[in-house]
Protein backbone atom coordinates (compact mmCIF):
# COMPACT_ATOMS: atom_id res chain seq x y z
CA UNK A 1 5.84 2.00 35.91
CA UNK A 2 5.73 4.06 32.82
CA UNK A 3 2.84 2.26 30.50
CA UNK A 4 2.50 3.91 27.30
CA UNK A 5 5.69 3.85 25.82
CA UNK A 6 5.10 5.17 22.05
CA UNK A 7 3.69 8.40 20.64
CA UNK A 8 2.10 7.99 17.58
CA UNK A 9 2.81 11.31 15.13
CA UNK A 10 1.65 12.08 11.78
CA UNK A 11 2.78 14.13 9.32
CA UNK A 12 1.45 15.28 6.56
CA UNK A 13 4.42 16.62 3.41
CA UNK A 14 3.62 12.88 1.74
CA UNK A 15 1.39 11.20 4.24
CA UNK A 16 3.85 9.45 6.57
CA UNK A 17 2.98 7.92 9.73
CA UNK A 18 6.11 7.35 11.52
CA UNK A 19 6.31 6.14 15.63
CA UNK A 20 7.84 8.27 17.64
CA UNK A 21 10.09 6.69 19.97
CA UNK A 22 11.26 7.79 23.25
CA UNK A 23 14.50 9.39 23.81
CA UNK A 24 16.74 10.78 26.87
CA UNK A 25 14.85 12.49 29.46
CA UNK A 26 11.26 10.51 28.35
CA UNK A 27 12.66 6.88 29.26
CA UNK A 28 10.98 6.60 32.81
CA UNK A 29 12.64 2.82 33.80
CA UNK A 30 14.84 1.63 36.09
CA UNK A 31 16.96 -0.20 33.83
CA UNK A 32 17.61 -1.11 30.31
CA UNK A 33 19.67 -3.31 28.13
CA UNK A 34 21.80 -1.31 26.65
CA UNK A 35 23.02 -1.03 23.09
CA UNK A 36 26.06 0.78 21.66
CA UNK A 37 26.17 3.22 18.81
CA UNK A 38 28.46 0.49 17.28
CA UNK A 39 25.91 -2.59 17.86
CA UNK A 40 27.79 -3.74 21.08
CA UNK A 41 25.82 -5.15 24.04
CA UNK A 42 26.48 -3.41 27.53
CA UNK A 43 24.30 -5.79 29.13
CA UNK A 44 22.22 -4.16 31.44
CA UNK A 45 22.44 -1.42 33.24
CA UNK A 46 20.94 1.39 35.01
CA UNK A 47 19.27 4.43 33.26
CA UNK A 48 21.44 6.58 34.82
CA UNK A 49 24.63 5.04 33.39
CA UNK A 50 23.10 4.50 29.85
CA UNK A 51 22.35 7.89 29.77
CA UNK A 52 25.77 9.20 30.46
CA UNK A 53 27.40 6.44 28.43
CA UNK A 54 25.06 8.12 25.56
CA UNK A 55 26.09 12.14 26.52
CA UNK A 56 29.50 10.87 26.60
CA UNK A 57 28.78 9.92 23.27
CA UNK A 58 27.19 12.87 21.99
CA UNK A 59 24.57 10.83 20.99
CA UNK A 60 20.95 10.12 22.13
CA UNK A 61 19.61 7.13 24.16
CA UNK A 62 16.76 5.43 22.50
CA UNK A 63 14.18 3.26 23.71
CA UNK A 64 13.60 0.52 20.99
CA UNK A 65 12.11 -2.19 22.48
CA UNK A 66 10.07 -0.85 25.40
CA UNK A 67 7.84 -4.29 26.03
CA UNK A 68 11.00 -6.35 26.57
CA UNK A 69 12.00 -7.00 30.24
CA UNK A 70 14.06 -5.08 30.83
CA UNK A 71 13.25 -2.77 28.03
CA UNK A 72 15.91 -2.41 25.16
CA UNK A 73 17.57 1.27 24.81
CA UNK A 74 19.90 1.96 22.33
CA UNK A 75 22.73 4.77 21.87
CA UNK A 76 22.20 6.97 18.49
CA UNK A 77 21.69 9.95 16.40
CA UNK A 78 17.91 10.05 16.98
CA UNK A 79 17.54 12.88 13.99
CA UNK A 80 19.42 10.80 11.79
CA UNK A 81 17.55 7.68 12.32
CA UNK A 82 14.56 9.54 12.03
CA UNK A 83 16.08 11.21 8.35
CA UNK A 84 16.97 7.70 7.61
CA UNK A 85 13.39 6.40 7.77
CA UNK A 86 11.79 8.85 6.52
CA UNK A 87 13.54 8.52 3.55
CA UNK A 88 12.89 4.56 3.19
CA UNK A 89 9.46 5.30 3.74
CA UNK A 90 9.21 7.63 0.53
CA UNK A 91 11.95 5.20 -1.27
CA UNK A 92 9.05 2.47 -0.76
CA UNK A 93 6.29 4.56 -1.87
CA UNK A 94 7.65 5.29 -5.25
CA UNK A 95 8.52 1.68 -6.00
CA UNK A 96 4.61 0.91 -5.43
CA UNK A 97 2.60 -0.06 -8.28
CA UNK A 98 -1.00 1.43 -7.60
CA UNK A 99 -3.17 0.02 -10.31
CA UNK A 100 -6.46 2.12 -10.90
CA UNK A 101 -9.76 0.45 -11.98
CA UNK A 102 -10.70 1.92 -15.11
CA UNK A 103 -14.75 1.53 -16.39
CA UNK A 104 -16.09 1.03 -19.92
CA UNK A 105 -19.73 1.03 -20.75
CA UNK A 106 -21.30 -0.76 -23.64
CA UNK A 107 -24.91 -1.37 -24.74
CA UNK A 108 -27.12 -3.93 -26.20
CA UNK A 109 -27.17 -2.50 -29.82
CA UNK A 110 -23.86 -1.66 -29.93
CA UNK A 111 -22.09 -1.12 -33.43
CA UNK A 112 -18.67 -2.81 -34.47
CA UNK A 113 -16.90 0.34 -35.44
CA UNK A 114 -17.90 1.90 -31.71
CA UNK A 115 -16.86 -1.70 -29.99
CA UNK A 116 -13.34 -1.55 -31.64
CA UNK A 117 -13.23 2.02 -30.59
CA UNK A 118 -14.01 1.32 -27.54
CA UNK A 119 -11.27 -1.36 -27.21
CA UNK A 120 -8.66 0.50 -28.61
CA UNK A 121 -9.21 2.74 -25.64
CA UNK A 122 -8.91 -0.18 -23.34
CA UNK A 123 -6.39 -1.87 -24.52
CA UNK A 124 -4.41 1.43 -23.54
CA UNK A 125 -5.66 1.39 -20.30
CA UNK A 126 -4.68 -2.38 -19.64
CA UNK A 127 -1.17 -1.90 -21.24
CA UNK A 128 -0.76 1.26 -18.93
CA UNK A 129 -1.27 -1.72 -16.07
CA UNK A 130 -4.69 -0.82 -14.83
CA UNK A 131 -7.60 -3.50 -14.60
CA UNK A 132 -11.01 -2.33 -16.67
CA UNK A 133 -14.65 -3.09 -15.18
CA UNK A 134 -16.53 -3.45 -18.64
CA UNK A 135 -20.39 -2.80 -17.95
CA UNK A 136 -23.16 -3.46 -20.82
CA UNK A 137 -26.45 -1.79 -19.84
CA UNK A 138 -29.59 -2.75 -20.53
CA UNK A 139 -33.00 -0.91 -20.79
CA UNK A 140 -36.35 -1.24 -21.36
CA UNK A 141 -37.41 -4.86 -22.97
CA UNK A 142 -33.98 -5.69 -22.77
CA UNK A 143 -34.22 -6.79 -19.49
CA UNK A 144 -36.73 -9.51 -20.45
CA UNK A 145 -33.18 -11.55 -22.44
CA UNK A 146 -30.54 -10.06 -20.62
CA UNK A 147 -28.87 -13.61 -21.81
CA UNK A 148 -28.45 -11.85 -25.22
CA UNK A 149 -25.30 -9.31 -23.99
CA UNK A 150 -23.19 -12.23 -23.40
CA UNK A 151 -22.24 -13.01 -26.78
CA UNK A 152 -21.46 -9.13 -26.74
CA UNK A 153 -19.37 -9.15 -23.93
CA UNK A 154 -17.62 -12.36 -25.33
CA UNK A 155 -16.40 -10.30 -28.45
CA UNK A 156 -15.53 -7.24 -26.56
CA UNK A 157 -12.86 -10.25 -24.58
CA UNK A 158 -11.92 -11.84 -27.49
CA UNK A 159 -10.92 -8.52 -29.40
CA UNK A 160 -8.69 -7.88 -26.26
CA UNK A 161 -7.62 -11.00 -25.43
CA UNK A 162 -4.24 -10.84 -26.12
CA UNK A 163 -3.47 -7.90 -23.97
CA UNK A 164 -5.38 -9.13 -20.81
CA UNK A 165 -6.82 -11.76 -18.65
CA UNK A 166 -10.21 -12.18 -17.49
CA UNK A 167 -10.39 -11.41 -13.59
CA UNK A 168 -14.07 -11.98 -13.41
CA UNK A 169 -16.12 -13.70 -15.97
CA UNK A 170 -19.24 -11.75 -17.49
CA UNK A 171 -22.38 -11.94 -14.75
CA UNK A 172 -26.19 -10.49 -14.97
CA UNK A 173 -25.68 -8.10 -11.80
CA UNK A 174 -29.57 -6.22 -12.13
CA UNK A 175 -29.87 -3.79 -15.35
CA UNK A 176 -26.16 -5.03 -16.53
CA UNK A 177 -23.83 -7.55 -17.29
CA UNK A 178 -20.12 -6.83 -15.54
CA UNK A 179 -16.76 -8.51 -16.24
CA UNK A 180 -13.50 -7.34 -15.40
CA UNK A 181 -10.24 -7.38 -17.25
CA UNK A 182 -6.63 -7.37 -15.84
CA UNK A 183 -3.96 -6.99 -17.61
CA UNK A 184 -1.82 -10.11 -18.86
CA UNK A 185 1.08 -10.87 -16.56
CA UNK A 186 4.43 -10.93 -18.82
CA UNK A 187 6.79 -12.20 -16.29
């Protein structure tokens, strides 16, 4: 018996993995339940007659469900089918959402005129959809309080609250303090 059953192709115009399934002179069983090009059952039959019900056809036989007993084969424009899922496949891909994380560094001794710069350019980034991982660094004798960048980080979220949510609240993480920002949902 015939044990590996799919071949596994990839192509690369858009990155698409697709399964190849077997067709016609591949199928190596001794029978199959058979499926018309119309969706009517032939019951099962012999490969032989499934594969001249499918050249009488003009079509191809396909083997769909090879780990069925017996295995499922089913009569169809193999090209087409392939067409047809190929073009789901990018269909699917466009309607994706991929959301990027952007990053935004602040210090200790920041001034208000760069911090509302700063969030002017994040508040674009969260209304484009993407989440923001906002990073204040600290140096030097900073370290010693690193306590004293919360209250920083707390303004930087309140001057953008109305545009996002707060994934992660603000955490000492070594020489930094990192929260991250997702946009608001407005469903």
């Amino acid at each position: 018996m015939f044990t590996h059953f799919f071949i596994s192709i990839n192509l690369f115009w858009g990155y698409t993995t697709i399964k190849e399934l077997l067709i016609n002179e591949q199928i190596r069983v001794q029978q199959v339940r058979l499926v018309g090009s119309q969706g009517e059952a032939y019951g099962i039959v012999s490969l032989n007659e499934a594969k001249a019900k499918a050249e009488e056809e003009g079509l191809d036989l396909v083997l769909l469900s090879p780990n069925a007993v017996p295995p499922v084969c089913k009569i169809m424009d193999y090209g087409k089918h392939r067409f047809d899922t190929l073009k789901k496949e990018k269909e699917a891909k466009k309607k994706q959402k991929t959301t990027e994380v952007k990053g935004m560094q602040l210090s200790m001794n920041i001034a208000d005129n760069d911090m509302q710069f700063k969030a002017k350019n994040v508040r674009k980034f969260l209304l484009n959809g993407d989440k923001v991982k906002v990073s204040l660094r600290m140096f030097g004798r900073q370290l010693a309080n690193p306590q004293m960048g919360m209250p920083i980080m707390d303004k930087f979220y309140q001057m953008l609250s109305d545009v996002c949510d707060l994934t992660s609240k603000p955490e000492i993480n070594g020489r930094q303090i990192v929260m991250v920002l997702s946009p608001k949902n407005t469903k």
